[in-house]
Protein backbone atom coordinates (compact mmCIF):
# COMPACT_ATOMS: atom_id res chain seq x y z
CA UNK A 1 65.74 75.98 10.62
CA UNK A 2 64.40 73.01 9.25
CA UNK A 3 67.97 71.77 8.01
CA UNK A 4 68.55 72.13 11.48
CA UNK A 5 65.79 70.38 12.82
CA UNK A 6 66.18 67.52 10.47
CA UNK A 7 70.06 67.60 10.92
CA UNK A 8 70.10 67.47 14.78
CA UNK A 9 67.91 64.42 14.85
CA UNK A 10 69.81 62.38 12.80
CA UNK A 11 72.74 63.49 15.09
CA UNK A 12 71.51 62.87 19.02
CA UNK A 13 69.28 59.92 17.83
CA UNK A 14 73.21 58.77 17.01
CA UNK A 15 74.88 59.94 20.26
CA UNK A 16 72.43 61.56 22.18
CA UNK A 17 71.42 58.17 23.79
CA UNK A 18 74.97 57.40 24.66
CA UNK A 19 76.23 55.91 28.32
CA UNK A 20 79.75 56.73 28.16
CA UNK A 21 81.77 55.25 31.13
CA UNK A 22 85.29 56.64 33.09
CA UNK A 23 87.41 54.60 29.91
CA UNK A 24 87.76 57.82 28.23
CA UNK A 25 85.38 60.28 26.25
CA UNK A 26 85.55 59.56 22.83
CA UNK A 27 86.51 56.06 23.07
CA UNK A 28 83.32 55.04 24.85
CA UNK A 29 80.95 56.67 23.27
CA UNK A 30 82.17 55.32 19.87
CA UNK A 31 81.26 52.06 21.67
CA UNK A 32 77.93 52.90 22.22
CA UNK A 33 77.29 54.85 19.58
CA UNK A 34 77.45 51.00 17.84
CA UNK A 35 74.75 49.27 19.89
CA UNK A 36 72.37 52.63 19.36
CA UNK A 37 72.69 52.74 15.72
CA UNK A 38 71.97 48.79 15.73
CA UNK A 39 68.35 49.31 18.06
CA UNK A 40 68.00 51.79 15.49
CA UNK A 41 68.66 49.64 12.34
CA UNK A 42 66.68 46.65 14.11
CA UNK A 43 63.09 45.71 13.03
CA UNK A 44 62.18 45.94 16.83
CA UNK A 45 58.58 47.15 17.33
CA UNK A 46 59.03 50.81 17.74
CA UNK A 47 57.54 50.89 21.28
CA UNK A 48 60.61 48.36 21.85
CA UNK A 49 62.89 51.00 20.37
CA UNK A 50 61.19 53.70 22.44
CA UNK A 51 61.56 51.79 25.83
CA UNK A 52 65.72 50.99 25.43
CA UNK A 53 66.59 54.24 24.06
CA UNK A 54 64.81 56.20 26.76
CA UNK A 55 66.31 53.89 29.60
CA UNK A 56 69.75 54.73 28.11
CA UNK A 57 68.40 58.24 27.66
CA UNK A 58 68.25 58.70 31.73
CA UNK A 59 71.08 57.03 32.08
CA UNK A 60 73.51 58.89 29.99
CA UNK A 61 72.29 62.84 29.90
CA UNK A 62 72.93 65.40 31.95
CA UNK A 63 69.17 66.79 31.96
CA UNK A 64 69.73 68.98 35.18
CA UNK A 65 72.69 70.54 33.87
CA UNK A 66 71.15 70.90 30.20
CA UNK A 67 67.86 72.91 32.01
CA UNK A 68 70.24 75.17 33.39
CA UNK A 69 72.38 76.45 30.57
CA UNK A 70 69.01 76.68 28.81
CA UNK A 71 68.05 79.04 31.37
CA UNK A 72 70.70 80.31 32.40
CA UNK A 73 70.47 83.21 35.13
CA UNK A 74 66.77 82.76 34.93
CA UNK A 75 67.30 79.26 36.59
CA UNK A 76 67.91 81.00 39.76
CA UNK A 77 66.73 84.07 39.75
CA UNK A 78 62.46 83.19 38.51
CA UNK A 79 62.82 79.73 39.68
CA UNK A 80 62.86 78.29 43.12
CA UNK A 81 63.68 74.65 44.23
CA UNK A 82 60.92 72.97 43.41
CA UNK A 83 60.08 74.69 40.14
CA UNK A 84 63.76 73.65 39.40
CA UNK A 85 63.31 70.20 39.33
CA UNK A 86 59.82 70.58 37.69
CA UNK A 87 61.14 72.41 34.58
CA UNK A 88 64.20 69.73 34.54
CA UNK A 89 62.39 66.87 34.80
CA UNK A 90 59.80 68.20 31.78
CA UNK A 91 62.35 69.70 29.38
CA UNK A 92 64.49 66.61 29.67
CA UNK A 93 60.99 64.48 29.03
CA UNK A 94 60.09 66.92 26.21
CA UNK A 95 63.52 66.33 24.40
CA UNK A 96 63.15 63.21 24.42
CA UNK A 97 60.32 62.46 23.05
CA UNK A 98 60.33 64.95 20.67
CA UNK A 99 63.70 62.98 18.98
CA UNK A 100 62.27 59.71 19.20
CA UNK A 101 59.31 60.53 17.57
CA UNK A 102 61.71 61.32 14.75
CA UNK A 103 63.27 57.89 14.97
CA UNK A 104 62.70 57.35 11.37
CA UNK A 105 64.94 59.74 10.13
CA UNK A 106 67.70 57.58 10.89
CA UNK A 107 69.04 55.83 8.35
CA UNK A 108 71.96 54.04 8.75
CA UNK A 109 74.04 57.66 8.75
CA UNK A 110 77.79 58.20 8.72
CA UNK A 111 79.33 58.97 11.51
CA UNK A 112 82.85 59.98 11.57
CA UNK A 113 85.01 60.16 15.06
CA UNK A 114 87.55 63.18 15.24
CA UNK A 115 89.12 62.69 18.91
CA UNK A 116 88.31 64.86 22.09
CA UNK A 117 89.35 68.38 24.00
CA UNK A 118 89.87 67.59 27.20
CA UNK A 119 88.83 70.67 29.94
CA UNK A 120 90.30 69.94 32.78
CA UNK A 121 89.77 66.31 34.25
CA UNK A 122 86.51 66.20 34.80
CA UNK A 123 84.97 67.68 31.10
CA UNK A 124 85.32 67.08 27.63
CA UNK A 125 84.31 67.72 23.96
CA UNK A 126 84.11 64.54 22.15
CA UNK A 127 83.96 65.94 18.37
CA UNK A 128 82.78 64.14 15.25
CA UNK A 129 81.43 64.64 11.75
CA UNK A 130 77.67 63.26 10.79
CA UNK A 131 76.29 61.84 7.46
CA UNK A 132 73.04 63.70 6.16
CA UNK A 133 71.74 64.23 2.57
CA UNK A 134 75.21 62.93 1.31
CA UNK A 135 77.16 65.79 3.78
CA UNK A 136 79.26 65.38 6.80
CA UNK A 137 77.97 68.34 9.30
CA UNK A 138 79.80 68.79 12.36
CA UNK A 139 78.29 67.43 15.43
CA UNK A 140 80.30 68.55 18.93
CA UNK A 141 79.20 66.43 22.22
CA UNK A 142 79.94 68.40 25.58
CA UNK A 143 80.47 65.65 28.31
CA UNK A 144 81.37 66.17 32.03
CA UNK A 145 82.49 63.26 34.67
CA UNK A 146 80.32 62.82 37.42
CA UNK A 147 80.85 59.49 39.51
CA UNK A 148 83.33 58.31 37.48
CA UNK A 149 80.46 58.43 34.08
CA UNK A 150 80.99 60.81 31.96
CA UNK A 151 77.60 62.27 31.07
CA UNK A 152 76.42 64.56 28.11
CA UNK A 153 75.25 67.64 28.91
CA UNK A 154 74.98 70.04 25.40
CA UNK A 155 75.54 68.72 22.24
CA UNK A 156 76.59 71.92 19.27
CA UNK A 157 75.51 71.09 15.58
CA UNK A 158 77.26 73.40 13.16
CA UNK A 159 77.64 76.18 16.02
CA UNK A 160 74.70 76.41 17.73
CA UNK A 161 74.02 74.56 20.90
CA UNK A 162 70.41 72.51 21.45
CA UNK A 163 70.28 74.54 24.92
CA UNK A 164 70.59 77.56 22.88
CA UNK A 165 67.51 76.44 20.69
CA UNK A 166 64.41 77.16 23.00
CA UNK A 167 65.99 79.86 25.51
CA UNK A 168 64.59 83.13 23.68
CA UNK A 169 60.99 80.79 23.64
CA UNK A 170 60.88 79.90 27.49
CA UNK A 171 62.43 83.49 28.76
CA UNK A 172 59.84 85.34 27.07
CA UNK A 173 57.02 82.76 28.83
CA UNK A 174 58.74 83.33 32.15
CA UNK A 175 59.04 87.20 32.07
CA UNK A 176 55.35 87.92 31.06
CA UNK A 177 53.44 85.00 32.59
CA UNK A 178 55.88 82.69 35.25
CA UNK A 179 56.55 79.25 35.76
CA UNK A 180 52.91 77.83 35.80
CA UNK A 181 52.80 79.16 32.31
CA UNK A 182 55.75 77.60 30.97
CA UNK A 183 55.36 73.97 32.85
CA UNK A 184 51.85 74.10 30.92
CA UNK A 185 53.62 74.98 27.72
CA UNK A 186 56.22 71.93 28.30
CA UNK A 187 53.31 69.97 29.06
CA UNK A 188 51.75 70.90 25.51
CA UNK A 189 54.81 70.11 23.81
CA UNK A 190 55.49 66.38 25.62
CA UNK A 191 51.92 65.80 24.50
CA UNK A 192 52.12 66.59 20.75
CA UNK A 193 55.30 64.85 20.64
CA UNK A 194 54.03 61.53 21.99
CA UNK A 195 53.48 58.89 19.95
């Protein structure tokens, strides 16, 4: 688990940031990939770092979409409207600053671009190999098109998916003590992760 923790920073402080426009999947977020890795690289003050990656952050993930495969049929059926957009609006803070406060585990890694799957016209899998301790992992970034963006929405590091990673965690919170419960637990986790 900690390869993995260690492994999938490196990897969506590399993509995970990325606005990818209608041009194509793969071919824009190579693009962007570029001017990430180079905030990253720069001796910008970290808060600097911080402030463009999480605009770019908002921008470019799919955080409502994300909350709901974490969920999955527990987004509907132990959540209503309102507690939707709560839990969305906290997990997708939570990721965030959980990765950037790992923003010095980047360092400069590999990153190697192996094409997309197309599903359908308005989703992809933009699929490339990432540099750490000297290895290429595999590093898969689920996209989908809305407005003409196409906007990530799961990313799958060596076969397991980040909205795989804390579903057991916040399904057990919800069955034996509800929502409240788990927005706290969010809460606790945004603050310890804030830096």
């Amino acid at each position: 688990m900690k390869y993995f923790t260690k492994f999938t920073t490196i990897a969506l402080l590399s993509v995970l940031f990325s606005t990818i426009a209608y041009a194509g999947p793969a071919e824009e977020m190579k693009s962007t990939i570029s001017s990430i890795t180079s905030v990253l690289a720069s001796n910008k003050k970290p808060g600097d770092k911080k402030k463009e990656l999480s605009k770019i952050y908002y921008d470019s993930f799919d955080v409502r979409l994300l909350s709901q495969r974490t969920l999955r049929n527990l987004w509907k059926t132990k959540l209503n409207a309102k507690q939707q957009d709560s839990f969305a609006d906290k997990f997708g803070k939570f990721i965030l600053v959980y990765y950037l406060s790992r923003m010095e585990n980047y360092n400069n890694n590999k990153i190697e671009y192996n094409g997309e799957t197309m599903k359908g016209k308005e989703a992809a899998i933009v699929h490339t190999l990432v540099e750490y301790n000297g290895k290429m992992g595999k590093v898969d970034y689920l996209v989908r098109n809305r407005g003409g963006k196409w906007l990530v929405y799961d990313v799958e590091i060596e076969g397991i998916m980040l909205s795989t990673t804390y579903r057991q965690q916040f399904a057990e919170v919800l069955a034996a003590q509800g929502y409240d419960a788990l927005s706290k637990e969010l809460d606790t986790l945004i603050k310890k992760y804030t830096k």
